[in-house]
Protein backbone atom coordinates (compact mmCIF):
# COMPACT_ATOMS: atom_id res chain seq x y z
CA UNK A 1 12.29 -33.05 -19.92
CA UNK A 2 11.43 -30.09 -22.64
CA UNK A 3 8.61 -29.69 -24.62
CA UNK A 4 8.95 -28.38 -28.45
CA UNK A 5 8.16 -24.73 -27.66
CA UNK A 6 11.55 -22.63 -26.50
CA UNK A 7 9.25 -20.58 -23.70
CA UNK A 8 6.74 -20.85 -21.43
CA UNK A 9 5.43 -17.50 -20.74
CA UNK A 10 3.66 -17.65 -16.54
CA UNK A 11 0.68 -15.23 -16.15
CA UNK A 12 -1.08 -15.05 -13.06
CA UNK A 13 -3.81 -13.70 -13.13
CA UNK A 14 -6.08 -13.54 -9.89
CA UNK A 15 -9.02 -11.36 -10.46
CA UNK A 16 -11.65 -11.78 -13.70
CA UNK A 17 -11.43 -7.93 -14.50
CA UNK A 18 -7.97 -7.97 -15.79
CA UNK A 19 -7.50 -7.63 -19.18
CA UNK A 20 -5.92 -11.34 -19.50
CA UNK A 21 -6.99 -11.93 -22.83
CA UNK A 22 -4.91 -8.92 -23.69
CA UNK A 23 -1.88 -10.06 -22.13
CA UNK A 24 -1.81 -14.37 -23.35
CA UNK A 25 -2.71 -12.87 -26.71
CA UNK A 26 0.74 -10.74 -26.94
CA UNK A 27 2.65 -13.47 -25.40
CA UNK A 28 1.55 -15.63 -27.95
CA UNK A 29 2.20 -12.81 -30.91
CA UNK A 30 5.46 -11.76 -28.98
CA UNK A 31 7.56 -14.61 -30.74
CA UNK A 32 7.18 -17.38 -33.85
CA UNK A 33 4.59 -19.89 -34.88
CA UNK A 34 4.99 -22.67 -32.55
CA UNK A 35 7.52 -21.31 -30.22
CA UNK A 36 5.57 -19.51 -27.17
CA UNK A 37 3.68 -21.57 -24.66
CA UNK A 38 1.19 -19.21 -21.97
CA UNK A 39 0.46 -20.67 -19.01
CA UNK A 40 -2.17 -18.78 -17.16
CA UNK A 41 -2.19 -19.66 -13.46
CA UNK A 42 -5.47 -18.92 -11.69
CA UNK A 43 -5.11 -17.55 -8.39
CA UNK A 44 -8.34 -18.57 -6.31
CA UNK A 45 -10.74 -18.08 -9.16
CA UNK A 46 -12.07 -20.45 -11.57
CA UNK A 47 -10.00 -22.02 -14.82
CA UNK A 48 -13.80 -22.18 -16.64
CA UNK A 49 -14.55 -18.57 -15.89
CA UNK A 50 -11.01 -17.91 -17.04
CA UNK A 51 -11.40 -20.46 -20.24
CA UNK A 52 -14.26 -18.46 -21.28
CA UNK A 53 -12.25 -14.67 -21.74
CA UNK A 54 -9.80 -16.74 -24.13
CA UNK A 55 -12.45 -18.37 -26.33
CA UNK A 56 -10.93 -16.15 -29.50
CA UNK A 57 -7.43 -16.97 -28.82
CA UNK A 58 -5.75 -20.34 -30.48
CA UNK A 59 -6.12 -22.96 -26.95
CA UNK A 60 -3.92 -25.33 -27.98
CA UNK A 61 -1.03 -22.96 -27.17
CA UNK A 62 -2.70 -22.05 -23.93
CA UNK A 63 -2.27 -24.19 -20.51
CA UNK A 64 -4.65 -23.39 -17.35
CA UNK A 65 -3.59 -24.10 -13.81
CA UNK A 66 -5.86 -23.91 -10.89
CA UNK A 67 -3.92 -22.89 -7.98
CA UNK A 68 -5.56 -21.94 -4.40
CA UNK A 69 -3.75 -20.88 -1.24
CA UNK A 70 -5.96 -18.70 0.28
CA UNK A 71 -2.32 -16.18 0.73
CA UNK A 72 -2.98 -12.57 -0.96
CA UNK A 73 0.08 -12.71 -2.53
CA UNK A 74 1.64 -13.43 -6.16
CA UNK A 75 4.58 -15.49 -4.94
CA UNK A 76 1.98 -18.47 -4.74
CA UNK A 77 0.88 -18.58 -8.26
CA UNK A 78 4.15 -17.77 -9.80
CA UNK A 79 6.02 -20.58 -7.83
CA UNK A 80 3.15 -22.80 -9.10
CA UNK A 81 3.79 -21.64 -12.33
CA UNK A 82 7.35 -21.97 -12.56
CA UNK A 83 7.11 -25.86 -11.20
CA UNK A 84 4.81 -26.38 -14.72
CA UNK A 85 7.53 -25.13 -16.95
CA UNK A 86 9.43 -27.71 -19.07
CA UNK A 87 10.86 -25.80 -22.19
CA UNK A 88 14.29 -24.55 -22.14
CA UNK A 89 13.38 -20.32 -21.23
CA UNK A 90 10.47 -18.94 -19.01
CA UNK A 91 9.24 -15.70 -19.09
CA UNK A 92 7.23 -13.96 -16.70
CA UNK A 93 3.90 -11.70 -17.37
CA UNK A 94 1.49 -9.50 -15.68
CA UNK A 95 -1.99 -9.91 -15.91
CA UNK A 96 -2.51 -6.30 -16.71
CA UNK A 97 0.94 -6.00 -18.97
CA UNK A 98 1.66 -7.25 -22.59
CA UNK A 99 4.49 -7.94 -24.73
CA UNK A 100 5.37 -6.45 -27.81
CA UNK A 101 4.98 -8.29 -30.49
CA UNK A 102 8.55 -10.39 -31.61
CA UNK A 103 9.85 -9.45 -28.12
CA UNK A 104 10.37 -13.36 -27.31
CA UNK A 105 11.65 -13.93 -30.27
CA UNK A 106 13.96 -11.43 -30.13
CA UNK A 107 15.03 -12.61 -26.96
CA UNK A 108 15.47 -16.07 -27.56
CA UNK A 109 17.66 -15.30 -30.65
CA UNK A 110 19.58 -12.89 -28.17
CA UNK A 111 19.65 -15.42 -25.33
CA UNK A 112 20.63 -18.23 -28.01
CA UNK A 113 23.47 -16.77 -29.66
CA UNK A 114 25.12 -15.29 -26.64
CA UNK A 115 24.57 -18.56 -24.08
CA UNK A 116 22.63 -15.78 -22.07
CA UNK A 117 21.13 -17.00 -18.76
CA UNK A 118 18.48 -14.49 -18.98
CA UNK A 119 17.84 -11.15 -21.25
CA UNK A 120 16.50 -8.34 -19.36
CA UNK A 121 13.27 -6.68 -21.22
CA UNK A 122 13.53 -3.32 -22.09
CA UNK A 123 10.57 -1.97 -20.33
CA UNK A 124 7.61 1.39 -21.32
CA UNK A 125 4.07 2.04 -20.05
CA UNK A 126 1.48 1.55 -21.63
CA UNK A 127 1.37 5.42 -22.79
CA UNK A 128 4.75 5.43 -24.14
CA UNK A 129 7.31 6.35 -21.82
CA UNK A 130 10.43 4.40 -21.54
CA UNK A 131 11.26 2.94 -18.14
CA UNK A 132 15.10 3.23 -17.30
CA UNK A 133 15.76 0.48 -15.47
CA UNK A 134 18.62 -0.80 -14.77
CA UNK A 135 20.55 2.31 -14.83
CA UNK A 136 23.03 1.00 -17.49
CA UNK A 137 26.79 2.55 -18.22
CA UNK A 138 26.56 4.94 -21.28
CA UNK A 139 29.26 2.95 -23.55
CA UNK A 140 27.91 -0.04 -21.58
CA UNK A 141 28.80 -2.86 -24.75
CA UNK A 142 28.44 -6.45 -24.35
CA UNK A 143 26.89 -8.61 -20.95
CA UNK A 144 25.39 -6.66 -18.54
CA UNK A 145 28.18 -5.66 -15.27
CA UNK A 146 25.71 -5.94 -11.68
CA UNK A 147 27.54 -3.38 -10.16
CA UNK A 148 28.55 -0.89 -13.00
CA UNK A 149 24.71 -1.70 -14.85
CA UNK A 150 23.05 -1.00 -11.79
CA UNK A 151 21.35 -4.23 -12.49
CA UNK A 152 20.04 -3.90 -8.94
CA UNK A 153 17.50 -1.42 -9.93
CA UNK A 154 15.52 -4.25 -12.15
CA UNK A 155 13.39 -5.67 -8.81
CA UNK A 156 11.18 -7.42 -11.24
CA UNK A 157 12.69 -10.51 -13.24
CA UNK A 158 11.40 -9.25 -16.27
CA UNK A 159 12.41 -10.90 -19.69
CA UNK A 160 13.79 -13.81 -20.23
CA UNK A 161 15.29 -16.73 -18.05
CA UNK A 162 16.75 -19.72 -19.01
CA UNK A 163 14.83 -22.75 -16.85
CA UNK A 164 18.31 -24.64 -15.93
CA UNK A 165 19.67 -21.29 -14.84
CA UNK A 166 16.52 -21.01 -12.41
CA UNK A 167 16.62 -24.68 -11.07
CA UNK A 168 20.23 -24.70 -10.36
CA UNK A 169 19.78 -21.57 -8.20
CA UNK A 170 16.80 -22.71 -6.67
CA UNK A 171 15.08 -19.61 -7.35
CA UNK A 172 11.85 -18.90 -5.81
CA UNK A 173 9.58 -16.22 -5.17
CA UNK A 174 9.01 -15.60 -1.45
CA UNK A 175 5.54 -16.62 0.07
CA UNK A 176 3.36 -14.78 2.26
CA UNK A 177 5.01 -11.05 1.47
CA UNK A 178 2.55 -8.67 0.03
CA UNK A 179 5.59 -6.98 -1.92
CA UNK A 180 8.32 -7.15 -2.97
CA UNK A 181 8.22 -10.70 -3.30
CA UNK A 182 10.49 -10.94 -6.20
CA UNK A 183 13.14 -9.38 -4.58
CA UNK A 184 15.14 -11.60 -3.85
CA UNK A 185 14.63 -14.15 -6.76
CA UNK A 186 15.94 -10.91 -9.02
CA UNK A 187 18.96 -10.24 -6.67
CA UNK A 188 20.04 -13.67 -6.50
CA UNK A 189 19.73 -14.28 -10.60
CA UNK A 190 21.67 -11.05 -11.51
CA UNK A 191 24.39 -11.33 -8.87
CA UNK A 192 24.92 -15.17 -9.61
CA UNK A 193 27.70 -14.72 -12.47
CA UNK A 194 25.85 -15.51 -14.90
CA UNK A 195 25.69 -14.07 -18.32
CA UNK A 196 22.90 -11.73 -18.28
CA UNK A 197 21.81 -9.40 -21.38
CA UNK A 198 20.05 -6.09 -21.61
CA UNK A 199 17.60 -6.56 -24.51
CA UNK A 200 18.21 -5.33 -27.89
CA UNK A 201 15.91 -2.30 -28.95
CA UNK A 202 12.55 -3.25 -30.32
CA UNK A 203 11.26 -6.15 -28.26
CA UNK A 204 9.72 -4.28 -24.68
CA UNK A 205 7.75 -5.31 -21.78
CA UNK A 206 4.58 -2.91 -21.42
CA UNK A 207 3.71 -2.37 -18.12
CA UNK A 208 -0.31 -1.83 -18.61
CA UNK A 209 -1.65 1.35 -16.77
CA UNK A 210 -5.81 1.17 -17.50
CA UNK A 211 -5.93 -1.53 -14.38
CA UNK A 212 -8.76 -1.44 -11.94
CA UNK A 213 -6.43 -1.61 -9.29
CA UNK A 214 -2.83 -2.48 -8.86
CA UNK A 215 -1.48 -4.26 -5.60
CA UNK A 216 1.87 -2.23 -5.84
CA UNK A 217 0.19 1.34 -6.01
CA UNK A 218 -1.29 0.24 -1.88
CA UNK A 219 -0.03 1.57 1.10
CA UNK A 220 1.45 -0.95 3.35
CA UNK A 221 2.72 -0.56 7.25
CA UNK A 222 6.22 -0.03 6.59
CA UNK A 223 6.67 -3.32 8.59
CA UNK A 224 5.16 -5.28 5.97
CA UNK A 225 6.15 -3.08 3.22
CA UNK A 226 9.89 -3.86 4.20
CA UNK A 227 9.44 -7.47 5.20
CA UNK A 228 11.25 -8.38 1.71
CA UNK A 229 13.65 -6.05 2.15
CA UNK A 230 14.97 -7.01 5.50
CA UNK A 231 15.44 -11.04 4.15
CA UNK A 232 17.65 -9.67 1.31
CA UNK A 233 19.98 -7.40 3.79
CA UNK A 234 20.15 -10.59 6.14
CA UNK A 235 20.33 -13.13 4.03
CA UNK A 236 23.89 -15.38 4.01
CA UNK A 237 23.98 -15.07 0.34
CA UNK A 238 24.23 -11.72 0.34
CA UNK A 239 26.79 -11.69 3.15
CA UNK A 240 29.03 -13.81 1.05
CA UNK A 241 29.06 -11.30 -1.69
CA UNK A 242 32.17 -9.22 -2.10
CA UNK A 243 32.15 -5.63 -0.84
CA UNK A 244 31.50 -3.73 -4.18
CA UNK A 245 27.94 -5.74 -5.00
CA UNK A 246 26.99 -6.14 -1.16
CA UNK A 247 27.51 -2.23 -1.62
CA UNK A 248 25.42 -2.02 -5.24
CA UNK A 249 22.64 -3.82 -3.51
CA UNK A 250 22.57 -1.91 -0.15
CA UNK A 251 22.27 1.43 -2.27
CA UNK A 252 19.65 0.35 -4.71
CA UNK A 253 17.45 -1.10 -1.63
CA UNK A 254 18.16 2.11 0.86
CA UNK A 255 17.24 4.65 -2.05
CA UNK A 256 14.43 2.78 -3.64
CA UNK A 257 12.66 0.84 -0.89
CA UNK A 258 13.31 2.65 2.14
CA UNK A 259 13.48 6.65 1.03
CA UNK A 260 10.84 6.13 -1.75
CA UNK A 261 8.84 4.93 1.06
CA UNK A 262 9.06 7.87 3.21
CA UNK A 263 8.49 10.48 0.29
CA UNK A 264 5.80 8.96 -1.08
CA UNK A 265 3.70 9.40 2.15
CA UNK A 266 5.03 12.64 2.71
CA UNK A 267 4.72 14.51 6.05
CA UNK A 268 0.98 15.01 6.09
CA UNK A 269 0.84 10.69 6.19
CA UNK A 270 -0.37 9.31 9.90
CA UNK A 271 2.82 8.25 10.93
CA UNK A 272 2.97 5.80 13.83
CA UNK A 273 5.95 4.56 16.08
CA UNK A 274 5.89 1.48 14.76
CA UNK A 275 6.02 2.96 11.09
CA UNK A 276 9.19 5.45 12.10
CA UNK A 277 10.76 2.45 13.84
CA UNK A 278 10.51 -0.08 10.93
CA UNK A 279 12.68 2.83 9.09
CA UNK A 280 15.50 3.16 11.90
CA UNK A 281 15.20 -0.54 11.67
CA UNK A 282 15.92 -1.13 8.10
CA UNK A 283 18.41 1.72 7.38
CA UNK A 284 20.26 -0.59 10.37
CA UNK A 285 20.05 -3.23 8.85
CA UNK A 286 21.62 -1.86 5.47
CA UNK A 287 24.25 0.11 6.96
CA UNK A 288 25.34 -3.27 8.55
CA UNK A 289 25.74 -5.45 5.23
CA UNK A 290 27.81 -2.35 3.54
CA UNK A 291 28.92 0.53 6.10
CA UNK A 292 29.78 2.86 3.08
CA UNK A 293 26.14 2.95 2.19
CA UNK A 294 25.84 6.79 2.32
CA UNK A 295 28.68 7.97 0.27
CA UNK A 296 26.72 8.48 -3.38
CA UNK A 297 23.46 9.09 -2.04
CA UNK A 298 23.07 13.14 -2.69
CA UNK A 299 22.49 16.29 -0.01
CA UNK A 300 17.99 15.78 -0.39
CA UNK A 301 19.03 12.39 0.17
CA UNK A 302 20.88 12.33 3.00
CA UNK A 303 18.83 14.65 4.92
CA UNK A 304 15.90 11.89 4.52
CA UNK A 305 18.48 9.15 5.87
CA UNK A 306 18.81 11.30 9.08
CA UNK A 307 15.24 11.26 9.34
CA UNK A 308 14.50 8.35 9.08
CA UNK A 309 17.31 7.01 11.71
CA UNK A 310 16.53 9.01 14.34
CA UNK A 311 12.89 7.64 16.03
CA UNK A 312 13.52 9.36 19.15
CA UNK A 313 12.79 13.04 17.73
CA UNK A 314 9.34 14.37 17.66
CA UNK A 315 6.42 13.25 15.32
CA UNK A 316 6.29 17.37 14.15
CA UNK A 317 9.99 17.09 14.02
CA UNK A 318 9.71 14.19 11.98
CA UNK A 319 6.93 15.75 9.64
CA UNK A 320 7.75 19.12 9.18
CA UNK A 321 11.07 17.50 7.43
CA UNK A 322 9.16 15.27 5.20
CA UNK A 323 6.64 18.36 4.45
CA UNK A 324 9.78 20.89 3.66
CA UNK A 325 11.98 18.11 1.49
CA UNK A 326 14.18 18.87 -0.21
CA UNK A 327 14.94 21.52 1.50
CA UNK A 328 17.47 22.79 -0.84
CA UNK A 329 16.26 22.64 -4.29
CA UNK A 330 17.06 20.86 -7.57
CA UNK A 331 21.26 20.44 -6.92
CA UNK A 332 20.63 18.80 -3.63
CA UNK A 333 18.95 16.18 -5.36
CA UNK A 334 21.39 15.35 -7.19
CA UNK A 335 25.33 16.66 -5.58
CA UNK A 336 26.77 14.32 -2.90
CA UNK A 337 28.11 16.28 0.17
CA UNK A 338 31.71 15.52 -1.31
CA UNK A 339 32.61 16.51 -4.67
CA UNK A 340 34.66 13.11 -5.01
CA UNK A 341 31.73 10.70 -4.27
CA UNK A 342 30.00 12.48 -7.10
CA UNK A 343 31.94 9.68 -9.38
CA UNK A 344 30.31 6.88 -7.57
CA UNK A 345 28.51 4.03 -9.98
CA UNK A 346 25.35 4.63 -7.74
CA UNK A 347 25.79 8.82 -7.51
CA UNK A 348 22.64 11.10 -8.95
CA UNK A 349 25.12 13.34 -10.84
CA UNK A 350 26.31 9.98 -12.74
CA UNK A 351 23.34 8.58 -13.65
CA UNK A 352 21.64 11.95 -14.85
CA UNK A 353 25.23 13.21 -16.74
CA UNK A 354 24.81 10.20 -18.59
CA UNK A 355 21.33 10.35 -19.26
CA UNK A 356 21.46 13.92 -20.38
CA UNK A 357 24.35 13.27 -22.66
CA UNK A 358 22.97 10.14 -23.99
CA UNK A 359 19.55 12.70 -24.93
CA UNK A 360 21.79 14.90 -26.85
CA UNK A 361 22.97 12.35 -28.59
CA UNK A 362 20.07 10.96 -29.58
């Protein structure tokens, strides 16, 4: 059963200092009179004290859901929030983002006219600079391609989904993760064969940046940190992928998740054995759902691969890499070892060629 309005927007919000006034106030701008539903799901705090911050803001278009499972984690709320919906898209929204305002109803025209099972939103922070993610083609026309798109690089299912495209793949976020919780749901969605659309300029997802504190800026054990990770590499679905997007997906996971992680601690971080072994563990894991993984990752690249899949050399070993990387300046970063690989979809040189070009251009 649907309801008249064409989305339901799902903002959890699960502290009182975020700006959520801000953010059901855009959602509500972000498309036509009528059309946007927000449903603000309150995550162990109180619908009243969360009534009273959207006292200026029209409540008739505004649905509060109390929702308590004493689990620090989004996955919770949003689930609860997604079990609410009954129009014909959903949207999802952070707390501490906003919407632009059209942007639904830009995508719904988009998602409409095209039979689109979900529009990815063209995303920017809140001080103006453009997020480029996925890593589209350059004379990319038409539905979005997972593997040439690089849609694997959008973790977060930001946009716009249609709700019978979600229930028939039984898409959920996963409970009890601190991160990367959305993960999978993303994966699964973008690799299903359906139709999905990169979002026409003009409508964007802001992703706010004057937060108290945001969960994804913490520092996790790496055990934790890659608990998502490791349920995508071993998950059936993903087994029963063919080789080219079982290969997008292992790249996109090893270079973002796993080699993010270790440069972003650096060699100065307090690394344990346990932290050093969740890396040897993972990059297992992803070597064994696509073998190939290493042929576009670049030379600054690589040599963080063999660090992080050998546990049995020394700690100083271990940090004095991570303290001098990369070791070989500004080409390593983005040449493979063999000129031919260079070409891959997922290579540096590719991505950055294209992005360069498309600058001049512009």
């Amino acid at each position: 059963m649907t309801s008249d309005y064409a989305v339901t927007v799902v903002i959890p919000v699960h502290q009182l200092n975020r700006p959520i006034a801000r953010a059901v106030e855009s959602a509500l701008a972000a498309g036509k009179p009528g059309q946007v539903k927000a449903l603000v799901v309150c995550h162990e705090i109180s619908g009243d004290d969360v009534r009273k911050r959207l006292t200026e803001l029209p409540q008739e278009h505004i649905e509060l859901l109390e929702f308590a499972d004493g689990i620090p984690s989004p996955a919770g709320p949003m689930n609860a929030g997604l079990k609410k919906v009954a129009t014909r898209y959903v949207a999802l929204l952070g707390s501490d983002d906003f919407l632009e305002a059209g942007a639904l109803s830009q995508w719904i025209g988009q998602a409409d006219s095209s039979r689109a099972d979900a529009v990815v939103a063209r995303l920017r922070t809140q001080g103006g600079m453009p997020i480029r993610s996925p890593r589209l083609r350059l004379l990319r026309t038409g539905a979005l391609h997972p593997v040439r798109d690089r849609v694997a690089y959008r973790t977060a299912p930001l946009g716009l989904m249609r709700l019978s495209t979600v229930e028939r793949l039984g898409l959920q976020f996963i409970g009890g993760l601190r991160t990367g919780e959305d993960m999978e749901f993303s994966l699964r969605l973008w690799f299903s064969g359906g139709r999905i659309e990169m979002g026409r300029p003009g409508g964007t997802y802001v992703v706010g940046e004057d937060a108290v504190e945001r969960v994804t800026g913490q520092m996790l054990p790496l055990t934790e940190e890659f608990r998502a990770l490791m349920g995508v590499v071993t998950a059936e679905w993903v087994r029963e992928l063919r080789g080219p997007a079982r290969h997008a997906i292992a790249v996109k996971i090893l270079r973002v998740h796993v080699l993010s992680a270790m440069y972003r601690r650096g060699g100065t971080f307090p690394w344990t054995a346990d932290d050093r072994a969740a890396l040897a563990a993972a990059v297992d894991a992803i070597k064994a759902v696509a073998p190939s993984v290493e042929r576009p990752l670049s030379v600054a690249e690589l040599e963080l691969l063999r660090l992080a899949e050998t546990p049995q050399s020394s700690l100083e070993t271990f940090s004095n890499g991570l303290s001098v990387w990369p070791s070989g300046g500004y080409r390593t970063q983005i040449l493979t070892p063999r000129l031919w690989d260079n070409l891959r979809f997922e290579s540096n040189f590719r991505y950055y060629g294209a992005e360069k070009f498309a600058s001049i251009r512009r």
